[in-house]
PDB file of N, CA and C in Angstrom:
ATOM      1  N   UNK A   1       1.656  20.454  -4.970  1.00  0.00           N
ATOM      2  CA  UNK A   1       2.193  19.797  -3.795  1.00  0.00           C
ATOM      3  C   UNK A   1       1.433  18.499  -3.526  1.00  0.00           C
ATOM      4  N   UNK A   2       2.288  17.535  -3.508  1.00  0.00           N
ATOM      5  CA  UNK A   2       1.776  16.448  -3.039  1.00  0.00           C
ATOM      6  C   UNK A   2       1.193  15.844  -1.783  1.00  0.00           C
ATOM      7  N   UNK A   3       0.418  15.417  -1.431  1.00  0.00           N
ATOM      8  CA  UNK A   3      -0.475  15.354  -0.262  1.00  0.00           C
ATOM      9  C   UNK A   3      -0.201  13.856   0.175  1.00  0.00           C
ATOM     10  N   UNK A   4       0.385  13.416   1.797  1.00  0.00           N
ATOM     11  CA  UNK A   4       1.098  12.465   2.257  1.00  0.00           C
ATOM     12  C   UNK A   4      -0.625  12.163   2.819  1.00  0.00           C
ATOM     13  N   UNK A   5      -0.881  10.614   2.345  1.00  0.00           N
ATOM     14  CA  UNK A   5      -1.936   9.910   2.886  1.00  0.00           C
ATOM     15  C   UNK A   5      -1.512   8.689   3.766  1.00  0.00           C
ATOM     16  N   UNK A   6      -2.042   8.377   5.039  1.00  0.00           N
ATOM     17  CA  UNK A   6      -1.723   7.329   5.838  1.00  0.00           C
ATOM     18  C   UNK A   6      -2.385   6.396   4.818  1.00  0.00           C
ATOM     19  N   UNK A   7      -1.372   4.814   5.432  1.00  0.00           N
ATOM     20  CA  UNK A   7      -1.523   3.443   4.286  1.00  0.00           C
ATOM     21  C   UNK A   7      -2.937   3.397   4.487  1.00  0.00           C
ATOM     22  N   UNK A   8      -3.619   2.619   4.053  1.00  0.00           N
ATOM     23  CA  UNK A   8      -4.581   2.182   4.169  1.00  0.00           C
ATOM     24  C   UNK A   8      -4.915   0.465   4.492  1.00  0.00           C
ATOM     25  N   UNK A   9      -3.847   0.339   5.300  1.00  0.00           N
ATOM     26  CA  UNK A   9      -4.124  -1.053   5.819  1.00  0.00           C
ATOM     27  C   UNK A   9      -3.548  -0.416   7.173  1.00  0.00           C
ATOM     28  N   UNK A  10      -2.059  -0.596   7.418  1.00  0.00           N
ATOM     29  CA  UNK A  10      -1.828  -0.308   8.905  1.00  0.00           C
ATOM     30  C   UNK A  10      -2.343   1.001   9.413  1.00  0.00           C
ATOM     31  N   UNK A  11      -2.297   2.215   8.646  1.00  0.00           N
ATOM     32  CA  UNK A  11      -2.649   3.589   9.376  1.00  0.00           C
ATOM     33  C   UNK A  11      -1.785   3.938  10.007  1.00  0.00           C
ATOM     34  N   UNK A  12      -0.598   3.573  10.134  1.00  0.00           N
ATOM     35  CA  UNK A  12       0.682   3.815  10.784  1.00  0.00           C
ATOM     36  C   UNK A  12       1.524   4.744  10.328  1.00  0.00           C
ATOM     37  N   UNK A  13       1.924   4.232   9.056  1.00  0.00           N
ATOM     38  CA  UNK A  13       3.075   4.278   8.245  1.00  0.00           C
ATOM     39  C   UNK A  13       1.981   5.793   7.037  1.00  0.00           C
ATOM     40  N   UNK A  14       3.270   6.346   6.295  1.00  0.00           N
ATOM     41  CA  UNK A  14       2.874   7.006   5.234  1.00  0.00           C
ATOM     42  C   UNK A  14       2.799   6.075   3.846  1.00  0.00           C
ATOM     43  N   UNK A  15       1.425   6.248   2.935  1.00  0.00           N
ATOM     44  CA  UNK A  15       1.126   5.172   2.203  1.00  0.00           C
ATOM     45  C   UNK A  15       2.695   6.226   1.115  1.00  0.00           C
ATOM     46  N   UNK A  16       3.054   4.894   0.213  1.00  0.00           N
ATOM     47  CA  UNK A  16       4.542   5.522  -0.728  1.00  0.00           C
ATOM     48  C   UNK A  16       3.691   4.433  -2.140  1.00  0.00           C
ATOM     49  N   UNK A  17       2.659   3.656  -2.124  1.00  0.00           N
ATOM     50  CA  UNK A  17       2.609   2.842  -3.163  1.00  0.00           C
ATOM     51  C   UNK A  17       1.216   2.970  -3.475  1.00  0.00           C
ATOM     52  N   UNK A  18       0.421   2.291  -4.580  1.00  0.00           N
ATOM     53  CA  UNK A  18      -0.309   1.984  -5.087  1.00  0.00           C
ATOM     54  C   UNK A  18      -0.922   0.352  -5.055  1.00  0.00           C
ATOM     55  N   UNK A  19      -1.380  -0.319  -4.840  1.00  0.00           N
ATOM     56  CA  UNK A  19      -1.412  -1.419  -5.396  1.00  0.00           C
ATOM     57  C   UNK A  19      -2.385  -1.872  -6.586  1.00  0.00           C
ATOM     58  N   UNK A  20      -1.518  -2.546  -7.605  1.00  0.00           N
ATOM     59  CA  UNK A  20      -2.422  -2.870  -8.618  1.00  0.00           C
ATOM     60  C   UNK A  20      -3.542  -3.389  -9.146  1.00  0.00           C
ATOM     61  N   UNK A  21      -3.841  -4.202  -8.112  1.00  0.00           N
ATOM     62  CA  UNK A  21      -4.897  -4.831  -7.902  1.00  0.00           C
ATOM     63  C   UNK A  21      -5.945  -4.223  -7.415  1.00  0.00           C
ATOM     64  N   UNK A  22      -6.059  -4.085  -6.196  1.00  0.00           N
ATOM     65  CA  UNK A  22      -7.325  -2.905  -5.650  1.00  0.00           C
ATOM     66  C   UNK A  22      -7.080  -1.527  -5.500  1.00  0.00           C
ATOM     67  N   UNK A  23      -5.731  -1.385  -6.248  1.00  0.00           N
ATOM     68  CA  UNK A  23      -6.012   0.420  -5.724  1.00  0.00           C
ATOM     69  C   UNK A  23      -5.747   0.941  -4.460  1.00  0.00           C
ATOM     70  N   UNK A  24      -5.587   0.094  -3.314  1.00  0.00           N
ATOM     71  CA  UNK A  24      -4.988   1.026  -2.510  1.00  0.00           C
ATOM     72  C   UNK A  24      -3.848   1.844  -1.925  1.00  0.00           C
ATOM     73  N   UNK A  25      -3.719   2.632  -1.325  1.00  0.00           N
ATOM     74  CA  UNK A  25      -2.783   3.212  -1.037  1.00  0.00           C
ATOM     75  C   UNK A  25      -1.938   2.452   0.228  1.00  0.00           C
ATOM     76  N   UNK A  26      -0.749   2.080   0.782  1.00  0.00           N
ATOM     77  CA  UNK A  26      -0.008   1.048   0.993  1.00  0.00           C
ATOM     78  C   UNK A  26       1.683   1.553   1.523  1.00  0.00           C
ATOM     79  N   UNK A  27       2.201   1.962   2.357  1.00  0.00           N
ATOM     80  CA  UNK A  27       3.329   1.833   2.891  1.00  0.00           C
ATOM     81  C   UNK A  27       4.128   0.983   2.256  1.00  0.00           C
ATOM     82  N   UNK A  28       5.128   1.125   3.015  1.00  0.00           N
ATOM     83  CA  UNK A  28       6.207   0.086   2.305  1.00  0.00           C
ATOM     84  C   UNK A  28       6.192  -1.459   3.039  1.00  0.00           C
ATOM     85  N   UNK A  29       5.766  -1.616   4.387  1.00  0.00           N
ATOM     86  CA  UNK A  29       5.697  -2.621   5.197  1.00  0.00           C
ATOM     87  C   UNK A  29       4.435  -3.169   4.586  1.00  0.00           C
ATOM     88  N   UNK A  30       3.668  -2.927   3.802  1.00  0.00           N
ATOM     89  CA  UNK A  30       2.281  -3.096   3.552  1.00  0.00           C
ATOM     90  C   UNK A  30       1.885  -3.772   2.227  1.00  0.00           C
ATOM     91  N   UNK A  31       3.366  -3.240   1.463  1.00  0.00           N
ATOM     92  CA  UNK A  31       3.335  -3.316  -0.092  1.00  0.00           C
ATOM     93  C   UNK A  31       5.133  -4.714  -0.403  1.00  0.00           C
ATOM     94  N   UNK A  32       3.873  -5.379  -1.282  1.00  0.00           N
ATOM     95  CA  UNK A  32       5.343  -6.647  -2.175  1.00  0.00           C
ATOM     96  C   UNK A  32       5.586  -5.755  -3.121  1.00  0.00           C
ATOM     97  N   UNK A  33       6.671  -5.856  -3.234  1.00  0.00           N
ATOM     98  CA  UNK A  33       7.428  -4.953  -4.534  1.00  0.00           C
ATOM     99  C   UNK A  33       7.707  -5.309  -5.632  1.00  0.00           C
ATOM    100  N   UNK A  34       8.029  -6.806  -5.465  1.00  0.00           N
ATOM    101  CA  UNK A  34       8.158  -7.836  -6.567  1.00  0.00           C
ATOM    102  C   UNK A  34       6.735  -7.996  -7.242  1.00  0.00           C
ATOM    103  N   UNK A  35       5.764  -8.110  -6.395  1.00  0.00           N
ATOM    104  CA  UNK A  35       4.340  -8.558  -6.858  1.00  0.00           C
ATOM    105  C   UNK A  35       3.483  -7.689  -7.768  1.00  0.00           C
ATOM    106  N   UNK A  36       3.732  -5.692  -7.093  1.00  0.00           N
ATOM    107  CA  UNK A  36       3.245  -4.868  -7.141  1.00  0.00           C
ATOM    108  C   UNK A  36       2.184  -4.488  -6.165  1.00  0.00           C
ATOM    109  N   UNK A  37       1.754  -5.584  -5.117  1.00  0.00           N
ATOM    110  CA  UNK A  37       0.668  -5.522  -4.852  1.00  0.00           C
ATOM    111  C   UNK A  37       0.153  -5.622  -3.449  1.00  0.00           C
ATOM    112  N   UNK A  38      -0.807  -5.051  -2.304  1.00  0.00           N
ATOM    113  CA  UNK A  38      -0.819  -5.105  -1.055  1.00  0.00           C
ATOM    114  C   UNK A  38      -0.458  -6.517  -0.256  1.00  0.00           C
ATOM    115  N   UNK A  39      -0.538  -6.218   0.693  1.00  0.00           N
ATOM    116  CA  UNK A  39      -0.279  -7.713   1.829  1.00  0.00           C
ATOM    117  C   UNK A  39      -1.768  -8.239   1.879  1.00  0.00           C
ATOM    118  N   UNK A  40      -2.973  -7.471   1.367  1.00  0.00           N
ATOM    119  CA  UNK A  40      -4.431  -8.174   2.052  1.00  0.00           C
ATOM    120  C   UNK A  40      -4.532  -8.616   0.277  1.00  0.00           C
ATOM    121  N   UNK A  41      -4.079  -8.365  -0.808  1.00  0.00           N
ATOM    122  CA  UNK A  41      -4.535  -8.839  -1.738  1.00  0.00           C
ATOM    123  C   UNK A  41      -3.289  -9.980  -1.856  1.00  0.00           C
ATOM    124  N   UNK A  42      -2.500 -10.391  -1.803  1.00  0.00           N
ATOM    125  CA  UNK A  42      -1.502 -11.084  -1.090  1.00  0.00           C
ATOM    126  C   UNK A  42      -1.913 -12.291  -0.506  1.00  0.00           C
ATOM    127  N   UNK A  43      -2.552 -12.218   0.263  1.00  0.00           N
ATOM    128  CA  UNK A  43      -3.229 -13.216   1.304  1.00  0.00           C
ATOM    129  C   UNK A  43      -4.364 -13.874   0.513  1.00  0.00           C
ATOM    130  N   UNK A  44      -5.435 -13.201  -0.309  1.00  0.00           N
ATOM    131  CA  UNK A  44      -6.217 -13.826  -1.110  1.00  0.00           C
ATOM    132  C   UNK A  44      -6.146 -14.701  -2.299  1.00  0.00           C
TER     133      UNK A  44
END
């Protein structure tokens, strides 16, 4: 059974992604889809 982790940026949302870059876990409001990759690695 799979275990639902809050994102790890907002804490809001249920994380649904990965990002490729750092690894974190990431919602959908949180995560580019095109990019693969979070909104804070995004910004850098």
């Amino acid at each position: 059974m799979k275990q639902l982790k809050p994102c790890n940026i907002c804490g809001a949302e249920i994380a649904k992604y990965v990002c490729r870059n750092c690894g974190a876990n990431v919602c959908e409001n949180c995560y580019d889809k095109e990019k693969g990759i979070c909104i804070r690695c995004e910004m850098h």
